[in-house]
Protein backbone atom coordinates (compact mmCIF):
# COMPACT_ATOMS: atom_id res chain seq x y z
CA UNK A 1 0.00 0.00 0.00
CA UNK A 2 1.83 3.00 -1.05
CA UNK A 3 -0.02 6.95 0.05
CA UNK A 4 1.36 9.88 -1.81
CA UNK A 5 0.19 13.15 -0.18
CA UNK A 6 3.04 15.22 -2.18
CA UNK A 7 1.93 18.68 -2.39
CA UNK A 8 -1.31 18.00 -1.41
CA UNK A 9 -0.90 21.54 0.62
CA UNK A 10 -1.70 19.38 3.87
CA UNK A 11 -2.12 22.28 6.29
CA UNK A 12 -1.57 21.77 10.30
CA UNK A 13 -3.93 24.51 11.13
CA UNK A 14 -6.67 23.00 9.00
CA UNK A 15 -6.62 20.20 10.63
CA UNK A 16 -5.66 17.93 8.11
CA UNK A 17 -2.05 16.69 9.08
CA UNK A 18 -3.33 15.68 12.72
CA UNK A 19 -6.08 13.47 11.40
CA UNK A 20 -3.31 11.75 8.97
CA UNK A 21 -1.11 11.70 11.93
CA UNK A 22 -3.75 10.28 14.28
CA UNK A 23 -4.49 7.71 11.01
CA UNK A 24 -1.23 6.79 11.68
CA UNK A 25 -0.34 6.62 15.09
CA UNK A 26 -3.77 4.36 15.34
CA UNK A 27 -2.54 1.63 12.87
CA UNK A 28 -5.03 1.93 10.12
CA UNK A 29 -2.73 2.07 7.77
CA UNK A 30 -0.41 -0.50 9.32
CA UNK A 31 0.60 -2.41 5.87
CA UNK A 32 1.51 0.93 4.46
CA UNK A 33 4.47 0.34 2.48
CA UNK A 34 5.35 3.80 1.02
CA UNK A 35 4.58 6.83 2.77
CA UNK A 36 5.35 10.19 0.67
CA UNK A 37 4.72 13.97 2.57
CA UNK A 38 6.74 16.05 -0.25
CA UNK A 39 6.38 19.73 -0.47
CA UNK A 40 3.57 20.32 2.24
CA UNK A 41 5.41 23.02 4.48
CA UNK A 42 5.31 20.03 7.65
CA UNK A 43 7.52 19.49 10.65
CA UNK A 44 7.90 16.11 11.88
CA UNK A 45 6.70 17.39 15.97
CA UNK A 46 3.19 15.45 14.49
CA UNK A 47 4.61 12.58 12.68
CA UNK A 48 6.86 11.65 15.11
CA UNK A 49 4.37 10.86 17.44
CA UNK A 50 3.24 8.48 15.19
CA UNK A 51 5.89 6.51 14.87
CA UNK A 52 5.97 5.26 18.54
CA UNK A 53 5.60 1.52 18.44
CA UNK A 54 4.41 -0.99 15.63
CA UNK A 55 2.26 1.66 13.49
CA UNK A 56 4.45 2.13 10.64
CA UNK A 57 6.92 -1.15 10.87
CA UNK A 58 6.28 -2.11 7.42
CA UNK A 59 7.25 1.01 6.02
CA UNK A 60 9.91 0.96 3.56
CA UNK A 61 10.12 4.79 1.78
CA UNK A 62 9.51 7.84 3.38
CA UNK A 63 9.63 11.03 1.75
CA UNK A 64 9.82 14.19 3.71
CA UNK A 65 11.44 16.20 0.83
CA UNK A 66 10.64 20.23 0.43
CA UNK A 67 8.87 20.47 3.85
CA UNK A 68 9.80 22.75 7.04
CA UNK A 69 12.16 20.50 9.18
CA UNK A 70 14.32 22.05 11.10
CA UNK A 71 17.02 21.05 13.92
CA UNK A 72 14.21 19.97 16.74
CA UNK A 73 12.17 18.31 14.07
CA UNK A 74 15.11 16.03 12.96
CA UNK A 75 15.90 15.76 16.88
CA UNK A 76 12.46 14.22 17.77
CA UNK A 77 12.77 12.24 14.69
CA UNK A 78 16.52 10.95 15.38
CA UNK A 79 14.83 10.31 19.10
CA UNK A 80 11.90 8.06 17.39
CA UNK A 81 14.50 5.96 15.05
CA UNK A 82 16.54 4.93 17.77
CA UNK A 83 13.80 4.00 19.35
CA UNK A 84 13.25 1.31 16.96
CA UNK A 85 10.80 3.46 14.94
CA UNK A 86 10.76 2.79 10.89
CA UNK A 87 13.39 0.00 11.67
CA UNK A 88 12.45 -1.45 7.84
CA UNK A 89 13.29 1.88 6.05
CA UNK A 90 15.20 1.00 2.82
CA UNK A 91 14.83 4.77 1.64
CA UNK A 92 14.57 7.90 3.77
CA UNK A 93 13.80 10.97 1.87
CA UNK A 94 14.51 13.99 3.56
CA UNK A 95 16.40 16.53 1.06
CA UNK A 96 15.25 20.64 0.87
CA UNK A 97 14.40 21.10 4.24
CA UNK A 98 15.69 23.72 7.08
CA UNK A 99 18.42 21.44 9.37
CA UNK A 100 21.14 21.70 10.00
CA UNK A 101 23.94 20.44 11.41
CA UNK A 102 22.38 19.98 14.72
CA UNK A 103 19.74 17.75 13.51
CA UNK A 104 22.08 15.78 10.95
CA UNK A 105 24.20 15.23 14.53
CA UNK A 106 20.94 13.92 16.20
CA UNK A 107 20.15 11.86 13.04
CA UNK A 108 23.80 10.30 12.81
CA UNK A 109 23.66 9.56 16.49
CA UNK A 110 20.78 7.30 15.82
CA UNK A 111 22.47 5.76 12.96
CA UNK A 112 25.68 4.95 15.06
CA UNK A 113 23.81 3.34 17.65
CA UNK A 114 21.90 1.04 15.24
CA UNK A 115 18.95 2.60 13.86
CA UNK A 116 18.25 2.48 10.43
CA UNK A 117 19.80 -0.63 9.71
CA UNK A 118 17.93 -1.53 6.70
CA UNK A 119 17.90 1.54 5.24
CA UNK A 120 19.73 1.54 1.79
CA UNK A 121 19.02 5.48 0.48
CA UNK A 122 19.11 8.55 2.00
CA UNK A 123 18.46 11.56 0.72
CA UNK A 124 20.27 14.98 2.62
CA UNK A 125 20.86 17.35 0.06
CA UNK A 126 19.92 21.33 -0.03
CA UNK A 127 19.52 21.66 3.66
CA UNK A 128 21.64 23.49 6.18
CA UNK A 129 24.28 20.59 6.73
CA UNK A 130 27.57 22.63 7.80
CA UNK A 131 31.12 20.85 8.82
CA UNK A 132 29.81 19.31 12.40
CA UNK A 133 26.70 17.49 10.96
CA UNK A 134 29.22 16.15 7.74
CA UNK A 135 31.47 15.29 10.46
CA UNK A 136 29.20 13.15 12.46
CA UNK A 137 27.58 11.07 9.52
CA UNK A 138 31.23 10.39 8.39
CA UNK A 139 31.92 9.49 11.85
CA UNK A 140 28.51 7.44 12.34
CA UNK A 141 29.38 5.64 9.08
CA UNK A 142 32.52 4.89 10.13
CA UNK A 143 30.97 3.18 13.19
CA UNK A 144 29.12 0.92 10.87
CA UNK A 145 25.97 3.13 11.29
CA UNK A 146 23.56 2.71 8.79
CA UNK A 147 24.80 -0.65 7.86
CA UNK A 148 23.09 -1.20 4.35
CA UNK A 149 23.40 1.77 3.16
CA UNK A 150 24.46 1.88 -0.96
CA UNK A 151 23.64 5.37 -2.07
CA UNK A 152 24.17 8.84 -0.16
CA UNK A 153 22.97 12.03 -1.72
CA UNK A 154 24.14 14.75 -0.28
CA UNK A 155 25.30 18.52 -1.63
CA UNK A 156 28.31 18.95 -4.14
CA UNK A 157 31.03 20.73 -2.84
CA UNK A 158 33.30 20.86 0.79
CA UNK A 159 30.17 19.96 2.70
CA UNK A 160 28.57 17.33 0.83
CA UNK A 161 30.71 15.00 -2.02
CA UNK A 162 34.39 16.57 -1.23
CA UNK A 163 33.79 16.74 2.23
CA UNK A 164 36.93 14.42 2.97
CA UNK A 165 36.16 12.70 5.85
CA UNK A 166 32.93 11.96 4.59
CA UNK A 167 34.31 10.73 1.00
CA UNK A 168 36.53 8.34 2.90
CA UNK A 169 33.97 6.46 4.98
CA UNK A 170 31.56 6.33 2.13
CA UNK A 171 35.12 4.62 0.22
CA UNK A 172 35.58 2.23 2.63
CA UNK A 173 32.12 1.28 3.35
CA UNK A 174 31.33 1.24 -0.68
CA UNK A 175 28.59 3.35 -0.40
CA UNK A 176 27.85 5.97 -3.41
CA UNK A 177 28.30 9.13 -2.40
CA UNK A 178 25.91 11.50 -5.18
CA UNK A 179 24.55 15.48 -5.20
């Protein structure tokens, strides 16, 4: 079952997100394979309450791309993952939102401590990423965080694909670093 909401213009004040949210924290759509949120202005403060125990485990894509989340959002999120939340992810969508390196340190945290396991995509690029978050998913990676991962999209330049720490754990690990 996949549910693409991409710019559907899902508004928090209109009550719409919180009834999807609710949806979702409830288990109605518990065989949901493929969830996609693209370009709807969200945080994640609603989401990740719904990702507390079993509700989405058979999720494999999420795509958060073009929303609103910022350094808290990706903190609560990071906070739900290593709780064991989306732990069948194969492809995590998050590119063109507002965190930075704060959040991408929360998110790599998770990652280094076992979250994400499955998770074989992720998508980072045009966001606020500075040295410190590169530096922690390089570091996280080098941990064997994110232990399946294959493909890493991230910005071009000295904080994305020529970041150098980041370049070499991607190397060693085989995974394809892309903008």
């Amino acid at each position: 079952l996949n549910l693409d909401m991409s710019e559907c213009r899902l508004s928090e004040s209109e009550g719409e997100v919180p009834i999807l949210f609710d949806a979702l924290a409830a288990g109605v759509l518990e065989q949901l394979k493929s969830l996609d949120l693209g370009h709807n202005n969200l945080a994640t403060a609603n989401l990740t309450d719904s990702l507390s125990g079993t509700a989405l485990a058979n999720l494999d894509t999420l795509r958060l791309h073009g929303n609103m989340i910022g350094d808290v959002d990706m903190a609560s999120l990071a906070s739900a993952v290593a709780r064991g939340a989306l732990a069948n992810l194969v492809v995590l969508v998050l590119n063109s939102n507002t965190f930075g390196s704060e959040g991408m340190k929360a998110l790599s945290s998770a990652a280094a401590g076992g979250a994400l396991a499955s998770l074989k995509e992720l998508h980072l690029q045009n966001n606020q990423i500075g040295e410190a978050g590169c530096t922690a998913l390089a570091e996280a990676l080098g941990q064997g965080g994110l232990g399946s991962l294959e493909a890493l999209y991230v910005d071009d330049g000295p904080l994305g694909t020529e970041h150098m720490q980041l370049k070499a754990a991607c190397h060693v690990r085989g995974v394809h670093l892309q903008c």
